[in-house]
Protein backbone atom coordinates (compact mmCIF):
# COMPACT_ATOMS: atom_id res chain seq x y z
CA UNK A 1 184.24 149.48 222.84
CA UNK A 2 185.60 146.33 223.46
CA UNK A 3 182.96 143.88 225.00
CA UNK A 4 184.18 142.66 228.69
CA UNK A 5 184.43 139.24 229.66
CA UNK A 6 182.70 137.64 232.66
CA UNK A 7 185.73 137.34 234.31
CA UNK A 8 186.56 140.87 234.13
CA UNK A 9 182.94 141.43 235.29
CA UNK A 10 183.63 139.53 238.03
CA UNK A 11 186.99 140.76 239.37
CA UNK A 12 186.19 144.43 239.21
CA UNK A 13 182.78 143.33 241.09
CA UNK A 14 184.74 141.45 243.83
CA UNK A 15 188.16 143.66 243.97
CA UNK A 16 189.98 139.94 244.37
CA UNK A 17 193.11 139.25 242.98
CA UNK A 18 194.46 135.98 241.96
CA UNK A 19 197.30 136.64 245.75
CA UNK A 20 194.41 136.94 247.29
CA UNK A 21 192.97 133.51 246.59
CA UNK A 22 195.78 132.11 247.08
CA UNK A 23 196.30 133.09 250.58
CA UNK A 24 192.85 132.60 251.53
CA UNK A 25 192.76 128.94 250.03
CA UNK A 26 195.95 128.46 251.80
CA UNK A 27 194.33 129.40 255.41
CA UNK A 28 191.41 127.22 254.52
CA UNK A 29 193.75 124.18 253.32
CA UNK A 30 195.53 124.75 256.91
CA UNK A 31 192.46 124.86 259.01
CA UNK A 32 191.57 121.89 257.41
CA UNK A 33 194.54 119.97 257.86
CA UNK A 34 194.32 120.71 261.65
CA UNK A 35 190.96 119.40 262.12
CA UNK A 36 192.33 116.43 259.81
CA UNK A 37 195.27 115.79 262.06
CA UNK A 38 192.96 116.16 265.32
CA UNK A 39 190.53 113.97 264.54
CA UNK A 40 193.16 111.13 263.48
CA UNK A 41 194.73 112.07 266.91
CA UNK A 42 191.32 111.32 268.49
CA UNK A 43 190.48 108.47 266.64
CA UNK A 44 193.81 106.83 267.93
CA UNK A 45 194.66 105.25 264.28
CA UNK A 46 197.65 102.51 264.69
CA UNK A 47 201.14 103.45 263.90
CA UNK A 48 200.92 101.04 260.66
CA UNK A 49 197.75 102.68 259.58
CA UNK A 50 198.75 106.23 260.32
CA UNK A 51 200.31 106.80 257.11
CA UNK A 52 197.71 105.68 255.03
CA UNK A 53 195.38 107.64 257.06
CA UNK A 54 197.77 110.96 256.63
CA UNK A 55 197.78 110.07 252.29
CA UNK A 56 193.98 109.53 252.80
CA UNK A 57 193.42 112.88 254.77
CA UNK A 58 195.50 114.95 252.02
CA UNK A 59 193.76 113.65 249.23
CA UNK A 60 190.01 114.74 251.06
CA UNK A 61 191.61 118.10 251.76
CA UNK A 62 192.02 118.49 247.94
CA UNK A 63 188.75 117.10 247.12
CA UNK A 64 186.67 119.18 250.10
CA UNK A 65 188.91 122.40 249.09
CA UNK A 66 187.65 121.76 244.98
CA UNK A 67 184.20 121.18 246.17
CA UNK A 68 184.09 124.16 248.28
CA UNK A 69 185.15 126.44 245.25
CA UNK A 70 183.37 125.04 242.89
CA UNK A 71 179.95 126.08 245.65
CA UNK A 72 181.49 129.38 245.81
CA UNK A 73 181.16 129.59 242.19
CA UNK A 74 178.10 128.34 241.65
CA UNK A 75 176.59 130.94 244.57
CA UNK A 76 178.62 133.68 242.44
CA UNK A 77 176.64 132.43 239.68
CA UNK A 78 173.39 132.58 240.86
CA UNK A 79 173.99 136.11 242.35
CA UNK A 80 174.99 137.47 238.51
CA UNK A 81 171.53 135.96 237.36
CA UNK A 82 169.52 137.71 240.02
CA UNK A 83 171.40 141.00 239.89
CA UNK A 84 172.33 141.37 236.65
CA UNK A 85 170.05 139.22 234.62
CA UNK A 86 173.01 137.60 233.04
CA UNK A 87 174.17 133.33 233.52
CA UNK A 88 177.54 133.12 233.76
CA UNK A 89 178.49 129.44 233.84
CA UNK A 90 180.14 128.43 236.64
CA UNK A 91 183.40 126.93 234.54
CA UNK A 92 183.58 130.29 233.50
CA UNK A 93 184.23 132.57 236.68
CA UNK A 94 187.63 132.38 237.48
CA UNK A 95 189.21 131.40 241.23
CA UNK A 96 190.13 134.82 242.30
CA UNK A 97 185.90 135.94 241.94
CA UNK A 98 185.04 133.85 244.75
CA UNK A 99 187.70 135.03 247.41
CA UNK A 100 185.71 136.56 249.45
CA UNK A 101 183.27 133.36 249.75
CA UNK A 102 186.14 131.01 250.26
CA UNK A 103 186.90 130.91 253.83
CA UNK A 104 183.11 131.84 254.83
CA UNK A 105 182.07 128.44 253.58
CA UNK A 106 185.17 126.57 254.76
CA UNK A 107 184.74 127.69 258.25
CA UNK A 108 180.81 126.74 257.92
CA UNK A 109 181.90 123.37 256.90
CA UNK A 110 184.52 122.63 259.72
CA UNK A 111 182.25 124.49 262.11
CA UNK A 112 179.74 121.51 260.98
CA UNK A 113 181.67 119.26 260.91
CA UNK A 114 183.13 119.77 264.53
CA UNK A 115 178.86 119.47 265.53
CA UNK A 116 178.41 115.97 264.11
């Protein structure tokens, strides 16, 4: 019997596929663009600055989108250790396994962010 990956482990755990991810990290990247744009709006940022200030917000959308993944991951990680007694390192779980995680935590972190 062939020995399965943790990837496969993963996938038939979670049910995700890779459409899936996509769509969900495509909400998230939209709900944070909005809050990106609003906030610029609010902060009233000069027409010379404003597209430096757009380049700037796309390139923390990237980085906060990454991040966010890579904590879904690592949470995915630690919940194969307790449950199945088995690390699975986090460069090792593919996008798709933490699809269900994605938009929980992006929503905590604009929900957050919108309290500061």
């Amino acid at each position: 019997m062939a020995k399965s990956t943790s990837g496969d482990q993963l996938s038939s755990q979670g049910a995700c596929s890779r459409s899936e991810f996509q769509a969900q990290r495509a909400k998230l990247e939209a709900l944070l663009r909005d809050a990106g744009r609003a906030a610029l709006q609010s902060a009233d940022v000069p027409a010379g600055e404003r597209r430096t200030a757009e380049m700037t917000l796309e390139r923390d959308i990237e980085h906060r989108l990454q991040r966010l993944i890579l904590r879904a991951k690592g949470m995915v990680s630690e919940e194969m250790l307790v449950q199945h007694r088995r690390e699975i390192p986090v460069d090792e779980i593919p996008d798709y396994a933490v699809t269900h995680l994605l938009l929980e935590l992006g929503e905590q972190e604009l929900r957050s962010g919108a309290d500061q």
